[in-house]
Each structure stands twice: as C-alpha cells, then as structure tokens.
C-alpha atoms as a PDB file:
ATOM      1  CA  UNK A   1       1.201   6.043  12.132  1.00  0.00           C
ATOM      2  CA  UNK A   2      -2.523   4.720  12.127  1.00  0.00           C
ATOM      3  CA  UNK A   3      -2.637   2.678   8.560  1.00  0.00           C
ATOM      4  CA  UNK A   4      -0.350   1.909   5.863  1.00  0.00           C
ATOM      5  CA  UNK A   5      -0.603   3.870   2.971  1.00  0.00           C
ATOM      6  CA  UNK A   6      -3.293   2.799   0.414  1.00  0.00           C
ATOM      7  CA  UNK A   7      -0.628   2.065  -2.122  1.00  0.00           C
ATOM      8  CA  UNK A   8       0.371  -1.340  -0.121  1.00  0.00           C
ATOM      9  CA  UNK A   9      -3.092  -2.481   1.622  1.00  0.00           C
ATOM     10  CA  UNK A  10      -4.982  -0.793  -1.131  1.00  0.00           C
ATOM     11  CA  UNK A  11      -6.513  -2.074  -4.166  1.00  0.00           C
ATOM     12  CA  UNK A  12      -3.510  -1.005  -6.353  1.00  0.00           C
ATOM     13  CA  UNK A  13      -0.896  -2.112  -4.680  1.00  0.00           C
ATOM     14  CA  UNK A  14      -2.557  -5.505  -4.028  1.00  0.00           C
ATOM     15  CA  UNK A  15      -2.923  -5.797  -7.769  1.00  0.00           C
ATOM     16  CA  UNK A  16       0.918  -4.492  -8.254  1.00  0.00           C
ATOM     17  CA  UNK A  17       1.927  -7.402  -5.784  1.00  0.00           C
ATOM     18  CA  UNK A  18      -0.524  -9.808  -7.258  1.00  0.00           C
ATOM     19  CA  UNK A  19       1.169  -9.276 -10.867  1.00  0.00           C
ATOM     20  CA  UNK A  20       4.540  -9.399  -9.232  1.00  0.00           C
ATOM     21  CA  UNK A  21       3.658 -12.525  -7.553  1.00  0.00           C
ATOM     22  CA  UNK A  22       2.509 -14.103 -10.603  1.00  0.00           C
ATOM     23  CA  UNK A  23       5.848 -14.084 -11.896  1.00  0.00           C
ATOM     24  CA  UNK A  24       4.926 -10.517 -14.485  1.00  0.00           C
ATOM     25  CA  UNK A  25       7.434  -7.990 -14.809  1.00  0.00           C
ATOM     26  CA  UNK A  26       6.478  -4.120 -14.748  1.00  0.00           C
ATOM     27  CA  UNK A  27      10.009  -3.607 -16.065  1.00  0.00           C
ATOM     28  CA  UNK A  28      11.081  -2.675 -12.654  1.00  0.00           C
ATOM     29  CA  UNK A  29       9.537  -4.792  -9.943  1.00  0.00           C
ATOM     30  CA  UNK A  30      12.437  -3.855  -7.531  1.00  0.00           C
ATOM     31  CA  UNK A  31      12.389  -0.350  -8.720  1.00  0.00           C
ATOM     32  CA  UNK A  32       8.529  -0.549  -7.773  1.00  0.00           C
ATOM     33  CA  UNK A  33       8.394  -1.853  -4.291  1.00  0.00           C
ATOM     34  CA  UNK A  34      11.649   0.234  -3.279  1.00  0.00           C
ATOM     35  CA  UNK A  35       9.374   3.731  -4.494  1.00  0.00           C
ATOM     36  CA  UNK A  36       6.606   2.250  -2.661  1.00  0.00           C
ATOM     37  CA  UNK A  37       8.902   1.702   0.783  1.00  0.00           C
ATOM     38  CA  UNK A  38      10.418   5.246   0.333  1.00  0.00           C
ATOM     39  CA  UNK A  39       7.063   6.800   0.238  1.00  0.00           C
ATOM     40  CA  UNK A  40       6.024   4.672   3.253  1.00  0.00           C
ATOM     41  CA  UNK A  41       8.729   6.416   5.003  1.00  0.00           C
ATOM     42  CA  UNK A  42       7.111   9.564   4.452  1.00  0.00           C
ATOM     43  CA  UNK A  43       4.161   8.337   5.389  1.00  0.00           C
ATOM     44  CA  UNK A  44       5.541   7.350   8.711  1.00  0.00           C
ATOM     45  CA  UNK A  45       7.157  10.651   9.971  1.00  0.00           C
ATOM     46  CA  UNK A  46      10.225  11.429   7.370  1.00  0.00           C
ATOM     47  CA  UNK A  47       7.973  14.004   5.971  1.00  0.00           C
ATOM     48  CA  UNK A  48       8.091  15.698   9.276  1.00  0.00           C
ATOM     49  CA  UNK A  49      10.996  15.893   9.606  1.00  0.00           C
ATOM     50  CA  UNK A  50      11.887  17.513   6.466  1.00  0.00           C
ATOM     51  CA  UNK A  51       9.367  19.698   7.465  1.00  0.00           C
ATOM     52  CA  UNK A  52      11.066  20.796  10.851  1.00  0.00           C
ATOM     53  CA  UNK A  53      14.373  21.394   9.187  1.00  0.00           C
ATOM     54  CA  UNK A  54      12.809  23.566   6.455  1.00  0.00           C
ATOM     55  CA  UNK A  55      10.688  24.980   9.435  1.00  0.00           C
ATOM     56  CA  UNK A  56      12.569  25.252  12.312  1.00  0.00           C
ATOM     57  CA  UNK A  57      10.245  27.421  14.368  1.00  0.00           C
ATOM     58  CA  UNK A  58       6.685  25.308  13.644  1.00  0.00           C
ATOM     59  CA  UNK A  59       5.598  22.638  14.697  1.00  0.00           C
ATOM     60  CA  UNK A  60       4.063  19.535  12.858  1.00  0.00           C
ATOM     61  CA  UNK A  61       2.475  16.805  13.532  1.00  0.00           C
ATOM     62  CA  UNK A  62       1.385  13.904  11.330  1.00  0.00           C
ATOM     63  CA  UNK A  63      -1.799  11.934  12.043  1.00  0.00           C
ATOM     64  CA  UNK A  64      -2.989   9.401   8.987  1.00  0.00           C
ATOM     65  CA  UNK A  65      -5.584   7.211   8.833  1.00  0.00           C
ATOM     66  CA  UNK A  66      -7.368   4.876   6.072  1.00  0.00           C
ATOM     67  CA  UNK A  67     -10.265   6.044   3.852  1.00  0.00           C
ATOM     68  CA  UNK A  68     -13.544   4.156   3.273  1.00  0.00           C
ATOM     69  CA  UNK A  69     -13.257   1.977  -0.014  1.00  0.00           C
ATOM     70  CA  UNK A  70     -14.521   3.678  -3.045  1.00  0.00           C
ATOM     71  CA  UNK A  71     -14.846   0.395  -4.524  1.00  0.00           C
ATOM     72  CA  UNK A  72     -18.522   0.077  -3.921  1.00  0.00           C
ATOM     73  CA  UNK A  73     -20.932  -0.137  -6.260  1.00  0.00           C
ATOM     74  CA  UNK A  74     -18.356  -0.890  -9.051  1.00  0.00           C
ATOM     75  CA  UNK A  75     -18.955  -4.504 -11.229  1.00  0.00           C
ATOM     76  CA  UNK A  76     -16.063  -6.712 -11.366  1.00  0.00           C
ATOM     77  CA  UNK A  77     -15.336  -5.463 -14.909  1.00  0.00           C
ATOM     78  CA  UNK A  78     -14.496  -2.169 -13.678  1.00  0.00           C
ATOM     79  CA  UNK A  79     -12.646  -3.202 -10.745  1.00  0.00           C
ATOM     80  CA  UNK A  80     -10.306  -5.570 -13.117  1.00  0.00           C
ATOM     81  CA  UNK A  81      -9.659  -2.155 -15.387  1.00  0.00           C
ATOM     82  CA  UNK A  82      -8.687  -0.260 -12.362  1.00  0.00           C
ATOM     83  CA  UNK A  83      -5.173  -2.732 -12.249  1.00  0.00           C
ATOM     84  CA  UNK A  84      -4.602   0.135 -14.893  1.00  0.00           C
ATOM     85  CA  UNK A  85      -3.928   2.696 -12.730  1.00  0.00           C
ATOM     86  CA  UNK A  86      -0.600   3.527 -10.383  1.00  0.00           C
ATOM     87  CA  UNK A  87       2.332   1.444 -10.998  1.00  0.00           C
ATOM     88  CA  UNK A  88       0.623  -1.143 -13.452  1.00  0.00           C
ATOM     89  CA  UNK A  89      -0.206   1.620 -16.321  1.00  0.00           C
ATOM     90  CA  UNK A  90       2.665   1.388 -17.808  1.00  0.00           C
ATOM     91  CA  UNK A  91       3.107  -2.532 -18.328  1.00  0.00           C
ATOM     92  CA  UNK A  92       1.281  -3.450 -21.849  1.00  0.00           C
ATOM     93  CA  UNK A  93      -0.749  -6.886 -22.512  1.00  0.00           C
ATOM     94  CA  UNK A  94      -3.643  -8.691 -20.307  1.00  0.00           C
ATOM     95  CA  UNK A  95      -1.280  -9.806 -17.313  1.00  0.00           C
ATOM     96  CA  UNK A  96      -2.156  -7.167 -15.128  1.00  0.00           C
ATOM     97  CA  UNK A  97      -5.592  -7.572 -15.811  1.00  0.00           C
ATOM     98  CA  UNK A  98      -5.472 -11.845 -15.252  1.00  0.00           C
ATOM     99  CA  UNK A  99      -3.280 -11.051 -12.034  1.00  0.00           C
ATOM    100  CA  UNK A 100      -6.536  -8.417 -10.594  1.00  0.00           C
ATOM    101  CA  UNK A 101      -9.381 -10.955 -11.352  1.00  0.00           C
ATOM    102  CA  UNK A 102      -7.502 -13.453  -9.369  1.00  0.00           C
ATOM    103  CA  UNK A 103      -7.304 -11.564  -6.574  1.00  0.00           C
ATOM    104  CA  UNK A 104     -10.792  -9.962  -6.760  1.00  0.00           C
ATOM    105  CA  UNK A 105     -12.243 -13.695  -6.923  1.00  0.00           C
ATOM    106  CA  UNK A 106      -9.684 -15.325  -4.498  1.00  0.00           C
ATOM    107  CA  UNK A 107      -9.113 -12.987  -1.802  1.00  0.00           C
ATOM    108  CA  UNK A 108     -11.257  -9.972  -2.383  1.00  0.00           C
ATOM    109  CA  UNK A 109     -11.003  -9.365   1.455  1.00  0.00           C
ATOM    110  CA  UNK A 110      -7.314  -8.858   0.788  1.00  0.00           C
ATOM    111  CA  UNK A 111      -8.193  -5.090  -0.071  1.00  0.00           C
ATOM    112  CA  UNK A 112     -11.724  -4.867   2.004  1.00  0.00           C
ATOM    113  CA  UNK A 113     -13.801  -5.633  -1.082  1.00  0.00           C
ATOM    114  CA  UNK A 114     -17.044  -7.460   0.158  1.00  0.00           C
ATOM    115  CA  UNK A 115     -18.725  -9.140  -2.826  1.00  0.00           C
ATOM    116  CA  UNK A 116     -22.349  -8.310  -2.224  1.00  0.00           C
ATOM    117  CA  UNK A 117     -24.987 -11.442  -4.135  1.00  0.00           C
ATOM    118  CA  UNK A 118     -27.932 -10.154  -3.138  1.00  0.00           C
ATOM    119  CA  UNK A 119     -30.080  -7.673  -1.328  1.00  0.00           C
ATOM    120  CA  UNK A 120     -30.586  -3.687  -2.016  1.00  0.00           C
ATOM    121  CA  UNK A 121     -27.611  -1.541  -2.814  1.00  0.00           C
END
C-alpha cells in the first residue's frame, strides 16, 4: 500500500486524535481507533482478499494512493467546523472544535495544511 488512509494522516483523523489526546472523550475513543485500524486493514489488502474468495476466478489488485488536500482556499473558521465531520459528529460541546484550532495553529503541517500570509491565491 502507497499511503495510509485519509482517516489517520488526514485532516479528520488528526482532529479525532487531537481531541483524544486532549484528554476528550467521543464516548468510545477505543471503539474509534479500533474501527479506524480495521478499516486500515482493508485498506492494506484484506479487501482483496475477500474479494478472491467471493471471486475465485478474477483477479484483483489493489493500488491506493493519497489525494491532493481539498483544504485550500478554506479560512480557519471553516477548517475548525470541519472537526464536525467523521468520528467527531457525534460528540456535543466546543471540545472538538478547541482540540482542531490547536492543531491547525500548532502543527498545521501535521495534515499538509500550508498557511498561506500573503501573495495571490
């Protein structure tokens, strides 16, 4: 497998771990990362084989690769609402929120955000 999938070097699941990390609970923080891990597994060739013992007589192959950010052009406002989405839109109240504008303004090259001051866009 090329990449990881986007749910663990991505945006979400950066926030996910960044509200885990801050000591938040989704409810389920175990449950979380153990979904996360099982889909990984997928990711990284359990899906074909399912596939060749559903389909014994094709043949599969499974090539991934990351996607461009399509975080661009977005303000910081939006990006903070976006810790919303996936796992985090279930879990009420501003933590999730907090835990995303820390790691926008503290690591933002933690998921391949580049904060752009000046020049064209």
């Amino acid at each position: 497998m090329r990449g990881r999938a986007d749910e663990i070097e991505g945006y979400t699941g950066q926030a996910l771990q960044a509200f885990i990390a801050a000591g938040s609970d989704t409810g389920d923080n175990d449950g979380q990362r153990a979904a996360i891990a099982e889909r990984q597994l997928l990711l990284a060739g359990a899906l074909v084989d399912v596939l060749k013992a559903a389909l014994p007589a094709a043949s599969f192959e499974l090539d991934t690769c990351r996607q461009p950010s399509r975080l661009y052009g977005h303000g910081l406002a939006d990006l903070i609402a976006l810790a919303s989405i996936a796992e985090l839109s279930q879990v009420t109240g501003p933590a999730k929120f907090e835990s995303a504008y820390a790691l926008l303004r503290t690591d933002p090259e933690t998921v391949e955000l580049r904060i752009e001051d000046g020049g064209p866009r």
